[in-house]
Every structure is written in C-alpha cells, then in structure tokens.
PDB file of N, CA and C in Angstrom:
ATOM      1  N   UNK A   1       0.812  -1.181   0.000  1.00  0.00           N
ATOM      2  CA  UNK A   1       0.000   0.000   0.000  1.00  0.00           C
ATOM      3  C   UNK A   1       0.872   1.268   0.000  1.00  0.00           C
ATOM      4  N   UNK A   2       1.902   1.290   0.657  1.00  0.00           N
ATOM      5  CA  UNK A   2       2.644   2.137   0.882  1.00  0.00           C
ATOM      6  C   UNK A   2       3.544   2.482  -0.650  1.00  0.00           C
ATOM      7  N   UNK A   3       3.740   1.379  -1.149  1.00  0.00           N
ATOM      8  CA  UNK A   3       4.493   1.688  -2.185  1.00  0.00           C
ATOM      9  C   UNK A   3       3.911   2.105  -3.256  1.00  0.00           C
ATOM     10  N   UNK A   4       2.704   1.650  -3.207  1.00  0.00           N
ATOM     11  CA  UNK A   4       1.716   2.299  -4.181  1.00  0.00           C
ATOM     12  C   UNK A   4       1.201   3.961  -4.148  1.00  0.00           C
ATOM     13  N   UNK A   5       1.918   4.436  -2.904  1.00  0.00           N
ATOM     14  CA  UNK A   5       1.571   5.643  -2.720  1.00  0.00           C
ATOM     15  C   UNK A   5       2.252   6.422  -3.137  1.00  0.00           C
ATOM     16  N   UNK A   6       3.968   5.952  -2.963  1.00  0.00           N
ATOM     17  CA  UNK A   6       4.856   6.291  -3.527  1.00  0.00           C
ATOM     18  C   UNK A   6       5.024   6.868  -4.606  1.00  0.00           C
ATOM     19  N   UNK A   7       4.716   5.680  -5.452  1.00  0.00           N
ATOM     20  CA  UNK A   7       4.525   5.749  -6.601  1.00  0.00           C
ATOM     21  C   UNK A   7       3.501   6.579  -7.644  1.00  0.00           C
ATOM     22  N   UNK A   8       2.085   6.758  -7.186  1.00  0.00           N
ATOM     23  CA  UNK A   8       1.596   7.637  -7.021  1.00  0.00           C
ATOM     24  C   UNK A   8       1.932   9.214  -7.128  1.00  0.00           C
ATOM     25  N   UNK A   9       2.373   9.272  -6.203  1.00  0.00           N
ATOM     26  CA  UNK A   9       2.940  10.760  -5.862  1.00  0.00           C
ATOM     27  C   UNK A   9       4.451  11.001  -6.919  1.00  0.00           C
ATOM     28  N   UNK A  10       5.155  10.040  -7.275  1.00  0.00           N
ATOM     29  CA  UNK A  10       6.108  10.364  -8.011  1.00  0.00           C
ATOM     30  C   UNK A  10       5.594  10.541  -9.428  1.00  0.00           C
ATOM     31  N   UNK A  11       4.243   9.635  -9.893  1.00  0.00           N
ATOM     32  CA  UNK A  11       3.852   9.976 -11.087  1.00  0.00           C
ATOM     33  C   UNK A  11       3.237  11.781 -11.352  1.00  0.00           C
ATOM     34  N   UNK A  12       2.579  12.075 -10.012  1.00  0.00           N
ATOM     35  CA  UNK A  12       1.897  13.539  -9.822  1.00  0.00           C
ATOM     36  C   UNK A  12       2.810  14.381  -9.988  1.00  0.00           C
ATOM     37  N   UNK A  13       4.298  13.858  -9.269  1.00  0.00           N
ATOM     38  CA  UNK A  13       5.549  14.952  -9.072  1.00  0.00           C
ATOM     39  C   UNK A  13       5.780  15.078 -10.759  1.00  0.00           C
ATOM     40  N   UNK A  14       5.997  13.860 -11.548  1.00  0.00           N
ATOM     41  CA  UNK A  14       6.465  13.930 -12.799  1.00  0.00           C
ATOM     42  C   UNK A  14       5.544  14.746 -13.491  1.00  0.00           C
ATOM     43  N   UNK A  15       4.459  14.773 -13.462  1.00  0.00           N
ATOM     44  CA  UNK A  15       2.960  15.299 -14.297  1.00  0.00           C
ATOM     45  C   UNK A  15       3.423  16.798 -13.984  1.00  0.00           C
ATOM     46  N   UNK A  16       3.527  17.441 -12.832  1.00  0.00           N
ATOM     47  CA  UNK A  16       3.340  18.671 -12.305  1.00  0.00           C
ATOM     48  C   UNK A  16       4.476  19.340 -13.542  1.00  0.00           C
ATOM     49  N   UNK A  17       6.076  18.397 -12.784  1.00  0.00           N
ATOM     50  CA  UNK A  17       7.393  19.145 -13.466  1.00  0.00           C
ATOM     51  C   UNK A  17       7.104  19.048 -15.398  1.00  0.00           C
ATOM     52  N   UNK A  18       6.142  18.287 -15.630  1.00  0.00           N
ATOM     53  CA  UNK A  18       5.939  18.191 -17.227  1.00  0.00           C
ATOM     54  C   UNK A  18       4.910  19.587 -17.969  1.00  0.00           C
ATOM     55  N   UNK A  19       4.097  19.602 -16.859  1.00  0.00           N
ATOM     56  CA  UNK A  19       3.022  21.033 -17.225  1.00  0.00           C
ATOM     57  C   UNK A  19       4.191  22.149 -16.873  1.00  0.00           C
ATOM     58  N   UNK A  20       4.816  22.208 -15.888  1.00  0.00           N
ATOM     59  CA  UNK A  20       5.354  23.650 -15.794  1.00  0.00           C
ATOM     60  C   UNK A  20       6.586  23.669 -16.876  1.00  0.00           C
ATOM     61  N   UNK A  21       7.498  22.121 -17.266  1.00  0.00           N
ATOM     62  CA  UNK A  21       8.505  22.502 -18.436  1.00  0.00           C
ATOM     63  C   UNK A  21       7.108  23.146 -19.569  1.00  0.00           C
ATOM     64  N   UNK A  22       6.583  22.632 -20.236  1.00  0.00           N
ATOM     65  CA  UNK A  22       5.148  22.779 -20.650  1.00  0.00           C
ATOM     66  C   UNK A  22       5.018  24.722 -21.190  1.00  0.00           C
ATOM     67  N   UNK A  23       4.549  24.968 -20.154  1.00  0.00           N
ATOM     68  CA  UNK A  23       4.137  26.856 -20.007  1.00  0.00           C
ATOM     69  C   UNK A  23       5.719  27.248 -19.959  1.00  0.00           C
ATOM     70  N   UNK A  24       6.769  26.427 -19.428  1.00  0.00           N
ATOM     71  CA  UNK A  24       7.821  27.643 -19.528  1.00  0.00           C
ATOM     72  C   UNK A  24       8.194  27.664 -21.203  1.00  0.00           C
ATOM     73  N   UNK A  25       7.698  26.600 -21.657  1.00  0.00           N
ATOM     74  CA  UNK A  25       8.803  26.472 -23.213  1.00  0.00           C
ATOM     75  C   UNK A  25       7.552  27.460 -23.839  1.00  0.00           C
ATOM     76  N   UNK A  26       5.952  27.356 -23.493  1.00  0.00           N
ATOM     77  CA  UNK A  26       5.818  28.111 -24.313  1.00  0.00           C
ATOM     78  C   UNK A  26       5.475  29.334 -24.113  1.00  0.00           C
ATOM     79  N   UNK A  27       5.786  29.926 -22.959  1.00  0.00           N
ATOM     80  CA  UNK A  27       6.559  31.489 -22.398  1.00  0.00           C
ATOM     81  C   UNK A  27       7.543  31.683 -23.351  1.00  0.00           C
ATOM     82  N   UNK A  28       8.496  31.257 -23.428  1.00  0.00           N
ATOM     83  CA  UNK A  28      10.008  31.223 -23.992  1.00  0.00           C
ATOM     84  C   UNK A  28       9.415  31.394 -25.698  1.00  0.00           C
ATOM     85  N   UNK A  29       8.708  30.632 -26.179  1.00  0.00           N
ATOM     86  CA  UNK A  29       8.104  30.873 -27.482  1.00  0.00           C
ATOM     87  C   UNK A  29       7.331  31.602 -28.021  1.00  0.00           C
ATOM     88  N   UNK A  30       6.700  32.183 -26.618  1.00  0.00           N
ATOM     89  CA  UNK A  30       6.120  33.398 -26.940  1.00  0.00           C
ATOM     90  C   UNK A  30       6.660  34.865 -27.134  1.00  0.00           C
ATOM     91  N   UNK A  31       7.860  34.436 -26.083  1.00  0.00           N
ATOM     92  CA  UNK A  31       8.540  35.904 -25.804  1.00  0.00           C
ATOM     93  C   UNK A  31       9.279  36.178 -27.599  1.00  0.00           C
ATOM     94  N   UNK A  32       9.758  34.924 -27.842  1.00  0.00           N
ATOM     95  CA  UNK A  32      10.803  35.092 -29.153  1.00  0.00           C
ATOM     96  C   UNK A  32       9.848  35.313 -30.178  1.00  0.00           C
ATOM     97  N   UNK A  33       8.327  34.849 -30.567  1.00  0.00           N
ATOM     98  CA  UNK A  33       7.607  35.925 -31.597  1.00  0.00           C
ATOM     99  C   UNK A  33       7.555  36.817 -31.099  1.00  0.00           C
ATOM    100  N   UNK A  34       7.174  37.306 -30.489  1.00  0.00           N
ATOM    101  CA  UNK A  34       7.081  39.001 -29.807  1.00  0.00           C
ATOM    102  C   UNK A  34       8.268  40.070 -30.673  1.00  0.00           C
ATOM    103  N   UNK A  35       9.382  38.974 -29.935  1.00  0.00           N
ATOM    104  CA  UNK A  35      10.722  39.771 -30.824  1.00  0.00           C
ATOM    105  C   UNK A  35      10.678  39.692 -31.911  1.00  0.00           C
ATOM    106  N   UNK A  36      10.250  38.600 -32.654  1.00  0.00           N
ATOM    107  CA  UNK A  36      10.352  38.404 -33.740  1.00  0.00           C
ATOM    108  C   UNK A  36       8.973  39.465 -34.674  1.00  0.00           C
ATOM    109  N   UNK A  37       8.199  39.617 -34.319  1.00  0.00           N
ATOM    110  CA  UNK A  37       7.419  40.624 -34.561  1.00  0.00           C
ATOM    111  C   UNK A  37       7.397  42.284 -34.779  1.00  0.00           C
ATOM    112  N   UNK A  38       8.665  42.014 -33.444  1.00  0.00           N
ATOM    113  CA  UNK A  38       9.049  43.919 -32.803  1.00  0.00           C
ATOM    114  C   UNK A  38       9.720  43.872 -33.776  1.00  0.00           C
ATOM    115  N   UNK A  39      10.514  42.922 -34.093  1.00  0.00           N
ATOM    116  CA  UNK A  39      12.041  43.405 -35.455  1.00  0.00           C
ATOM    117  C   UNK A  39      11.964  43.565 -36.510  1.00  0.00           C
ATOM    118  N   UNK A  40      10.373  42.746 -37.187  1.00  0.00           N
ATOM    119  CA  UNK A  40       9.854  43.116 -38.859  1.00  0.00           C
ATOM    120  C   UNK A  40       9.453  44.699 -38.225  1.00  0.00           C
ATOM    121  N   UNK A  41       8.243  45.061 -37.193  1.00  0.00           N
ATOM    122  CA  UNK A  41       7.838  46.019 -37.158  1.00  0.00           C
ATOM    123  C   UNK A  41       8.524  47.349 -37.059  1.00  0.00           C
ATOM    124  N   UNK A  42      10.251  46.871 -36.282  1.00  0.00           N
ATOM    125  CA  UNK A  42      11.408  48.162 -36.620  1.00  0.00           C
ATOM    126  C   UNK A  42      11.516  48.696 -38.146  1.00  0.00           C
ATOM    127  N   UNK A  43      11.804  47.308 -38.465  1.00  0.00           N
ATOM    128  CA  UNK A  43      12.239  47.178 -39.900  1.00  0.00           C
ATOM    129  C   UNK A  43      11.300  47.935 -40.748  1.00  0.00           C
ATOM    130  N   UNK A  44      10.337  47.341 -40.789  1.00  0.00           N
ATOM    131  CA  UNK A  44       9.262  48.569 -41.615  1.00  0.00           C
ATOM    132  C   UNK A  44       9.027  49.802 -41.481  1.00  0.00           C
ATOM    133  N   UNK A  45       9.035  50.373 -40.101  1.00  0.00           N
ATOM    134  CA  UNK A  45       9.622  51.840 -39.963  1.00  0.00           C
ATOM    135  C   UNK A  45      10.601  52.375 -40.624  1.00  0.00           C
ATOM    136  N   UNK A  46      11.259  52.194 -40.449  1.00  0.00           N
ATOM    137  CA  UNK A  46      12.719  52.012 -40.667  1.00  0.00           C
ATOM    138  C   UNK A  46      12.719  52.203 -42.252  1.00  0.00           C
ATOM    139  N   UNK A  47      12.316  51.467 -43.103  1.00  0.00           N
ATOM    140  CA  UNK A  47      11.870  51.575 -44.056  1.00  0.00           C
ATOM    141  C   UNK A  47      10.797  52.999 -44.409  1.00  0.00           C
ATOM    142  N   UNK A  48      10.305  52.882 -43.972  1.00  0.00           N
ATOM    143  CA  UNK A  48       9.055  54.163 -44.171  1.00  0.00           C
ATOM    144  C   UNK A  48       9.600  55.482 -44.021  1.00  0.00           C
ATOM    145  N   UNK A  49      10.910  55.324 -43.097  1.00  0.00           N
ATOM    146  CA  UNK A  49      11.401  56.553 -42.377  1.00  0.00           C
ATOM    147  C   UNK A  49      12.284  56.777 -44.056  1.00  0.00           C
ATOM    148  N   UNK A  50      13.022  55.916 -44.497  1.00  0.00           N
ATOM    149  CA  UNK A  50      13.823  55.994 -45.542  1.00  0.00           C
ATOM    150  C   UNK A  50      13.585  56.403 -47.031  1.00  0.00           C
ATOM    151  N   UNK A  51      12.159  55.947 -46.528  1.00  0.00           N
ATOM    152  CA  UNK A  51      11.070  56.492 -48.281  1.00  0.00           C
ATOM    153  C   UNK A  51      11.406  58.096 -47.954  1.00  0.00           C
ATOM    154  N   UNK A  52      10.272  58.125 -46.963  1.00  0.00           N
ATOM    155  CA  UNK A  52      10.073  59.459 -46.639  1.00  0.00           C
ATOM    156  C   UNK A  52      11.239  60.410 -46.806  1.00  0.00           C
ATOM    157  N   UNK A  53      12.468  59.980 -46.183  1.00  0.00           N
ATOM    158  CA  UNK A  53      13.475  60.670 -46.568  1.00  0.00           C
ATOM    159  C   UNK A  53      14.276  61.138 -48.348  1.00  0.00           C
ATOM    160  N   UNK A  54      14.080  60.024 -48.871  1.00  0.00           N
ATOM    161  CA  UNK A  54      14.364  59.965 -50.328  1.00  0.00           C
ATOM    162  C   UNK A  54      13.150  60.511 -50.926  1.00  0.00           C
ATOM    163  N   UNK A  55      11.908  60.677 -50.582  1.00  0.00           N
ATOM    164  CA  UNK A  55      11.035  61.161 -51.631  1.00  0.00           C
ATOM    165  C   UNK A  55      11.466  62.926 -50.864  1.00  0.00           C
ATOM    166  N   UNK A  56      11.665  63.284 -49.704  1.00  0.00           N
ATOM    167  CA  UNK A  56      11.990  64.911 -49.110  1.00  0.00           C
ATOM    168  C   UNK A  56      13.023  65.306 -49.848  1.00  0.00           C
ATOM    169  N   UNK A  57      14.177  63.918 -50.331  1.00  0.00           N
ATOM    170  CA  UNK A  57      15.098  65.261 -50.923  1.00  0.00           C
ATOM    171  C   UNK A  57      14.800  65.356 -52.016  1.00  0.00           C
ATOM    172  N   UNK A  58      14.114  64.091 -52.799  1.00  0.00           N
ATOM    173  CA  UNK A  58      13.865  64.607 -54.488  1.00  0.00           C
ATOM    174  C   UNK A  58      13.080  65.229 -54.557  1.00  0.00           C
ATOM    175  N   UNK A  59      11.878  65.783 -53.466  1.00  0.00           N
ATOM    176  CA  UNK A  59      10.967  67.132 -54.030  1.00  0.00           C
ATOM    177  C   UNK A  59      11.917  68.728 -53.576  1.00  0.00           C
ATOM    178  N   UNK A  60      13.127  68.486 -52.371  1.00  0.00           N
ATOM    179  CA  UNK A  60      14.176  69.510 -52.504  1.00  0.00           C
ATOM    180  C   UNK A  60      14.290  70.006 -53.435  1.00  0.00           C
ATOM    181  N   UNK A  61      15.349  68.771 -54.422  1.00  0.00           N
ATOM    182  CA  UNK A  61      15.819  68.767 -55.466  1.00  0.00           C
ATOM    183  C   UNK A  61      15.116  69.103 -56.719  1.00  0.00           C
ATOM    184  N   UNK A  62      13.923  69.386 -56.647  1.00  0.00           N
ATOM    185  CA  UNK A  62      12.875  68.912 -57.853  1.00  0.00           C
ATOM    186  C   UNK A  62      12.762  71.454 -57.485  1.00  0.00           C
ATOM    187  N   UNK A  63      13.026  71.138 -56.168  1.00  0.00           N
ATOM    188  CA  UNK A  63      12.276  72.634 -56.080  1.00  0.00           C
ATOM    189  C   UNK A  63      13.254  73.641 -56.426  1.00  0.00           C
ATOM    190  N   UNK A  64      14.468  72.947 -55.869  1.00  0.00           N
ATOM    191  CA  UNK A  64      16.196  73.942 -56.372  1.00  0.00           C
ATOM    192  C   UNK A  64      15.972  74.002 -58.460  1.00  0.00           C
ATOM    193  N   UNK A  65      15.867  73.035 -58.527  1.00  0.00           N
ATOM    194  CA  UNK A  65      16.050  72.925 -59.890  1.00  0.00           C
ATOM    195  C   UNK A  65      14.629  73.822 -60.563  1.00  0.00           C
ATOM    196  N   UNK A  66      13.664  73.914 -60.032  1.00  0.00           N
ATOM    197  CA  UNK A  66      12.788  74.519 -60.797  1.00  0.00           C
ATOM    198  C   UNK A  66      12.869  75.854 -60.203  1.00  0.00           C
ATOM    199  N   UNK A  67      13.492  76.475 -58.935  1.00  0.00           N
ATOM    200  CA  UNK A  67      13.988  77.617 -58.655  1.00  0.00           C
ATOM    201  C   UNK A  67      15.072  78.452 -59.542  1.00  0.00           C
ATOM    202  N   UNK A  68      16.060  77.221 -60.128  1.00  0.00           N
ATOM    203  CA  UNK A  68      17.345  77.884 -60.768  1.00  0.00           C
ATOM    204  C   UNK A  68      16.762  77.979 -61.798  1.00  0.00           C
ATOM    205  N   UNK A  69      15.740  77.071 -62.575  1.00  0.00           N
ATOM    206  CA  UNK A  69      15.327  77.207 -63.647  1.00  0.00           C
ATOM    207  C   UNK A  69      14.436  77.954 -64.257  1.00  0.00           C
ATOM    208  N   UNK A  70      13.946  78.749 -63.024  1.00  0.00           N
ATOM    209  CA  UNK A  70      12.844  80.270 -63.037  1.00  0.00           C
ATOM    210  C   UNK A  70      13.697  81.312 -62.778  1.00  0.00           C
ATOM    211  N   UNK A  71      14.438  81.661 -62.201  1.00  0.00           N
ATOM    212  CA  UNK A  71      15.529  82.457 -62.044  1.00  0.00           C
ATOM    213  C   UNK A  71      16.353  83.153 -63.123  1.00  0.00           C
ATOM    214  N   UNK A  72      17.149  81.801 -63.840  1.00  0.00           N
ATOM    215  CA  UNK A  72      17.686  81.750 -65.023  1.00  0.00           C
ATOM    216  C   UNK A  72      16.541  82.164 -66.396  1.00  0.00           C
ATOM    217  N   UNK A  73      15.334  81.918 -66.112  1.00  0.00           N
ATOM    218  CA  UNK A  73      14.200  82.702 -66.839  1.00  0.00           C
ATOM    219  C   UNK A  73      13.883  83.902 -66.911  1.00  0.00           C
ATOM    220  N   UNK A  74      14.021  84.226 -65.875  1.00  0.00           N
ATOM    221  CA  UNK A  74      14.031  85.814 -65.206  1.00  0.00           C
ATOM    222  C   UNK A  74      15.453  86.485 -65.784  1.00  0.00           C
ATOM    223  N   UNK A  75      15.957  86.155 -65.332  1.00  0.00           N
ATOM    224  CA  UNK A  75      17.442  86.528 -65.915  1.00  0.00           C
ATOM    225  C   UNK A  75      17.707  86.972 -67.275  1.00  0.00           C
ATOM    226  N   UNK A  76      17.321  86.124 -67.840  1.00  0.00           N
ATOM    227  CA  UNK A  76      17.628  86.377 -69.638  1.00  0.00           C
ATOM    228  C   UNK A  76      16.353  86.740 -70.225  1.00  0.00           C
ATOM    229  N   UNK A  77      14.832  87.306 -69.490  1.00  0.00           N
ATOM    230  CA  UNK A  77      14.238  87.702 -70.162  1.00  0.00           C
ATOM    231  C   UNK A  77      13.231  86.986 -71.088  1.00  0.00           C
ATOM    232  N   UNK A  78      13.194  85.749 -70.665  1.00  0.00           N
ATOM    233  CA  UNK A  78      12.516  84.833 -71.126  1.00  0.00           C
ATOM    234  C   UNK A  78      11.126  83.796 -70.712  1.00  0.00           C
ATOM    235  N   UNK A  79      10.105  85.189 -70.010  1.00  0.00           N
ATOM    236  CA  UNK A  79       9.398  84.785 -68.599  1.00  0.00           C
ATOM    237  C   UNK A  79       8.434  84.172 -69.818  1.00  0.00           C
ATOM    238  N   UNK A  80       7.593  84.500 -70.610  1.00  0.00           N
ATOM    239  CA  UNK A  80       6.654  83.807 -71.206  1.00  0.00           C
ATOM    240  C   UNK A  80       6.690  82.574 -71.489  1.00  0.00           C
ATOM    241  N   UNK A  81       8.153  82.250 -72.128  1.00  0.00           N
ATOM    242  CA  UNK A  81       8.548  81.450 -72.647  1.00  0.00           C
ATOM    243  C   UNK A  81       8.632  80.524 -71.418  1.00  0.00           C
ATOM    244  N   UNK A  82       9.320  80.641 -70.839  1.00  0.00           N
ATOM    245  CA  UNK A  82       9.251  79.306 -69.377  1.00  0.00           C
ATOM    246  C   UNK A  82       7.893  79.497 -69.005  1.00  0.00           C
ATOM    247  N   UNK A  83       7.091  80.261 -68.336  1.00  0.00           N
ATOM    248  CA  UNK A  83       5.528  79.998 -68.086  1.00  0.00           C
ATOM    249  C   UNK A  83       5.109  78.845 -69.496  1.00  0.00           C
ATOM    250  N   UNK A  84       5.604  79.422 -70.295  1.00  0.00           N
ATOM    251  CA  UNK A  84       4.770  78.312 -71.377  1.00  0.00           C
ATOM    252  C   UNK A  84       4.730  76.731 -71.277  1.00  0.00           C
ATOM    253  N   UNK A  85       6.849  76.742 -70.745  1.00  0.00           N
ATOM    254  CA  UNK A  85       6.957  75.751 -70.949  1.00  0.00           C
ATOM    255  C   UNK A  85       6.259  74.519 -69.805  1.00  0.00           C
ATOM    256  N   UNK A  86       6.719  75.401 -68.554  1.00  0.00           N
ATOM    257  CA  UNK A  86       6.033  75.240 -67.392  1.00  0.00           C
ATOM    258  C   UNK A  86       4.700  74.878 -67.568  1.00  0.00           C
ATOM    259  N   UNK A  87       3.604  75.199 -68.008  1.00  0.00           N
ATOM    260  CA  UNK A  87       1.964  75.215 -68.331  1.00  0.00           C
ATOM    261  C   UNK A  87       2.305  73.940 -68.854  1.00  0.00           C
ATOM    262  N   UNK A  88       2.838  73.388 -70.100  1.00  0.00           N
ATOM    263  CA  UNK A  88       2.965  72.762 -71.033  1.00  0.00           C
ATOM    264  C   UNK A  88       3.486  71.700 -70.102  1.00  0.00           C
ATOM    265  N   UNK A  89       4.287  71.171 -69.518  1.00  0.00           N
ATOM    266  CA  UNK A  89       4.705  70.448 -68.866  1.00  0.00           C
ATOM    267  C   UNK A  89       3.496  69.990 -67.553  1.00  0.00           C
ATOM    268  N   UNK A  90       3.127  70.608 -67.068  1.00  0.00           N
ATOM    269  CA  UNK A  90       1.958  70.367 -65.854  1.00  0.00           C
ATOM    270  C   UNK A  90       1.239  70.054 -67.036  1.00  0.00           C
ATOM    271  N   UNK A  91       0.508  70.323 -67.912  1.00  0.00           N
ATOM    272  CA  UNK A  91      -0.815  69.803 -68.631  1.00  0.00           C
ATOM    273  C   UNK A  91      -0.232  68.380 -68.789  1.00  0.00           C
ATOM    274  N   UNK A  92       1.337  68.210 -69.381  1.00  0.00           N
ATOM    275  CA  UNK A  92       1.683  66.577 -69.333  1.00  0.00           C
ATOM    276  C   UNK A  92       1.681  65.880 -68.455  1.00  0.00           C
ATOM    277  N   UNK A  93       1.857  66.062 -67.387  1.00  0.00           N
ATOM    278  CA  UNK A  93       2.181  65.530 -66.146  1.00  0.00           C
ATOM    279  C   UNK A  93       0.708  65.141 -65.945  1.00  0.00           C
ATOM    280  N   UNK A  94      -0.435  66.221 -66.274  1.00  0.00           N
ATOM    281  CA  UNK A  94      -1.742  65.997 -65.910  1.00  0.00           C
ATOM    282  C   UNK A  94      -1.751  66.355 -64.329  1.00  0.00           C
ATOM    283  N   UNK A  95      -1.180  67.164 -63.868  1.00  0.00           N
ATOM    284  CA  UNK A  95      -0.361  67.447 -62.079  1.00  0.00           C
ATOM    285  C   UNK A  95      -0.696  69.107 -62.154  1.00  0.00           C
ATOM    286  N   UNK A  96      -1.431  69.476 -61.145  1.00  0.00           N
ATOM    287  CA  UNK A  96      -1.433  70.534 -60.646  1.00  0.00           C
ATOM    288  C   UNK A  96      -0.099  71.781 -60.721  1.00  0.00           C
ATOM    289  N   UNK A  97      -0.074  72.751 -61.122  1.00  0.00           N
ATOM    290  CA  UNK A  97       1.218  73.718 -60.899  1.00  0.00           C
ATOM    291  C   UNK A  97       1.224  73.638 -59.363  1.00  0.00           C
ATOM    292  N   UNK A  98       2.352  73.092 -59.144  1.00  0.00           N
ATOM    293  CA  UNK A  98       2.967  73.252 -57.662  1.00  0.00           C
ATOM    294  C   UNK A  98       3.550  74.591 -57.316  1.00  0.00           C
ATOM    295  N   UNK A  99       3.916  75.008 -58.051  1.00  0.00           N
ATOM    296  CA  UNK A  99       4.992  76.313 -57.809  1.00  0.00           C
ATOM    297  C   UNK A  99       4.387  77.848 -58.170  1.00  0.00           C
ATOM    298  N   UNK A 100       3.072  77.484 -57.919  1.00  0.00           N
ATOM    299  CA  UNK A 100       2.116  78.987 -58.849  1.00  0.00           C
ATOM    300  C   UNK A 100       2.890  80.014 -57.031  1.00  0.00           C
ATOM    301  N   UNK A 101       2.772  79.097 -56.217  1.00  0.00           N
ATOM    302  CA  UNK A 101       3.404  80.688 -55.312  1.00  0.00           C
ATOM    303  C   UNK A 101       4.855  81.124 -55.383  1.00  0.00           C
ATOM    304  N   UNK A 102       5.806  80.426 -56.130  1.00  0.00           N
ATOM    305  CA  UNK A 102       7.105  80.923 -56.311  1.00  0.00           C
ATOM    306  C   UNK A 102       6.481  81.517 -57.695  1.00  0.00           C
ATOM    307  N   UNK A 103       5.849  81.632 -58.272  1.00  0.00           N
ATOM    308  CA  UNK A 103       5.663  82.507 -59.272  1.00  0.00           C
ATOM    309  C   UNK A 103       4.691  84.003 -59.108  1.00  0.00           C
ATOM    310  N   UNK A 104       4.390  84.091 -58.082  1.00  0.00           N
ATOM    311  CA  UNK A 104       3.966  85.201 -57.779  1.00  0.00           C
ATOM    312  C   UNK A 104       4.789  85.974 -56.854  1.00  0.00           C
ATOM    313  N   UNK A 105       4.890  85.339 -56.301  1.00  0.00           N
ATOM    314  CA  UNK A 105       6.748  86.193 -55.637  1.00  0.00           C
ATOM    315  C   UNK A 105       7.638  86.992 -56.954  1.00  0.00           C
ATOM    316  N   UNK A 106       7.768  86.068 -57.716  1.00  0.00           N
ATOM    317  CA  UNK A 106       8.573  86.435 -59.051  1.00  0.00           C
ATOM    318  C   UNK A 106       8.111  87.870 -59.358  1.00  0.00           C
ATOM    319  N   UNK A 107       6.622  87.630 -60.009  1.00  0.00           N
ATOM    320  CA  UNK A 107       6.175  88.442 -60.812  1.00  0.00           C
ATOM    321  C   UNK A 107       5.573  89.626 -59.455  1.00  0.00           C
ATOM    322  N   UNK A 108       6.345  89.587 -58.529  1.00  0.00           N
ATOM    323  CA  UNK A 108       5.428  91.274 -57.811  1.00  0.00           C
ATOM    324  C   UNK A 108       6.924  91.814 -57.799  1.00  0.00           C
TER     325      UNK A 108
END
C-alpha cells in the first residue's frame, strides 16, 4: 500500500514538473515571436522613415532645380517662354502647378 503511494505521488511529481517545463517552453516561445514581430515592425519603420526621406530630398531637389530654372528665366528675359513651358509640362504631367506661389513672388 505504501508503495503504491509512492509511486503515485512520483507519477503527480512527474505530471506537475511536465506542465510547468510545458508553459515555460511556451513562455520562452512566446517571448521570441514578440521579438520576432518587434524586429519586422522596426524594420518597416525604418523603411518608411527611408522612403520618406528619399522622396523629401527629391521634391528639394525637384524645387532647387525649378527655382534655378525660373531664375535663369528671369534673368535672360525669357518669362513667357518658361511659363509656357512650365503650363505645357503640368498639362503633361496631368499634375497641378505646384509652384504657382514661387511665381507670384517672381512676378510682384
């Protein structure tokens, strides 16, 4: 009787230490998607942050160049002629004139 109790209780002891290895492995598996989740979700920031940055300097760049290139219009006397070309170019683009307020600066 006694040994049967034993025994007993060593099967309960084994059961117990099997549920808690059990929840710790899948604690441990939970924690590592988590990370594994946080690190695509850096990553895609990260990414987004980098668009954002490359599309800021090519509309910079897009604004220097259509600054020097109104300027240099102004300069030599050739305002119709760039408005034209300007008009002509937005109707291609099918895109709004972006720059109608650097052109009123110009022309006051």
């Amino acid at each position: 009787m006694e040994r049967q109790k034993v025994v007993e209780k060593e099967a309960e002891t084994e059961m117990k230490m099997a549920v808690t290895s059990a929840e710790k492995d899948a604690l441990v598996s939970k924690i590592r998607m988590e990370q594994i989740i946080m690190e695509k979700e850096s990553i895609k920031m990260q990414q987004i942050i980098e668009n954002e940055m490359y599309l800021n300097r090519e509309k910079s760049l897009a604004d220097s160049n259509f600054y020097r290139y109104i300027t240099g219009c102004f300069h030599s006397f050739k305002i119709f002629s760039c408005l034209d070309l300007l008009n002509a170019e937005s109707i291609k683009r099918q895109n709004e004139m972006k720059y109608t307020s650097w052109l009123v600066i110009f022309l006051l």
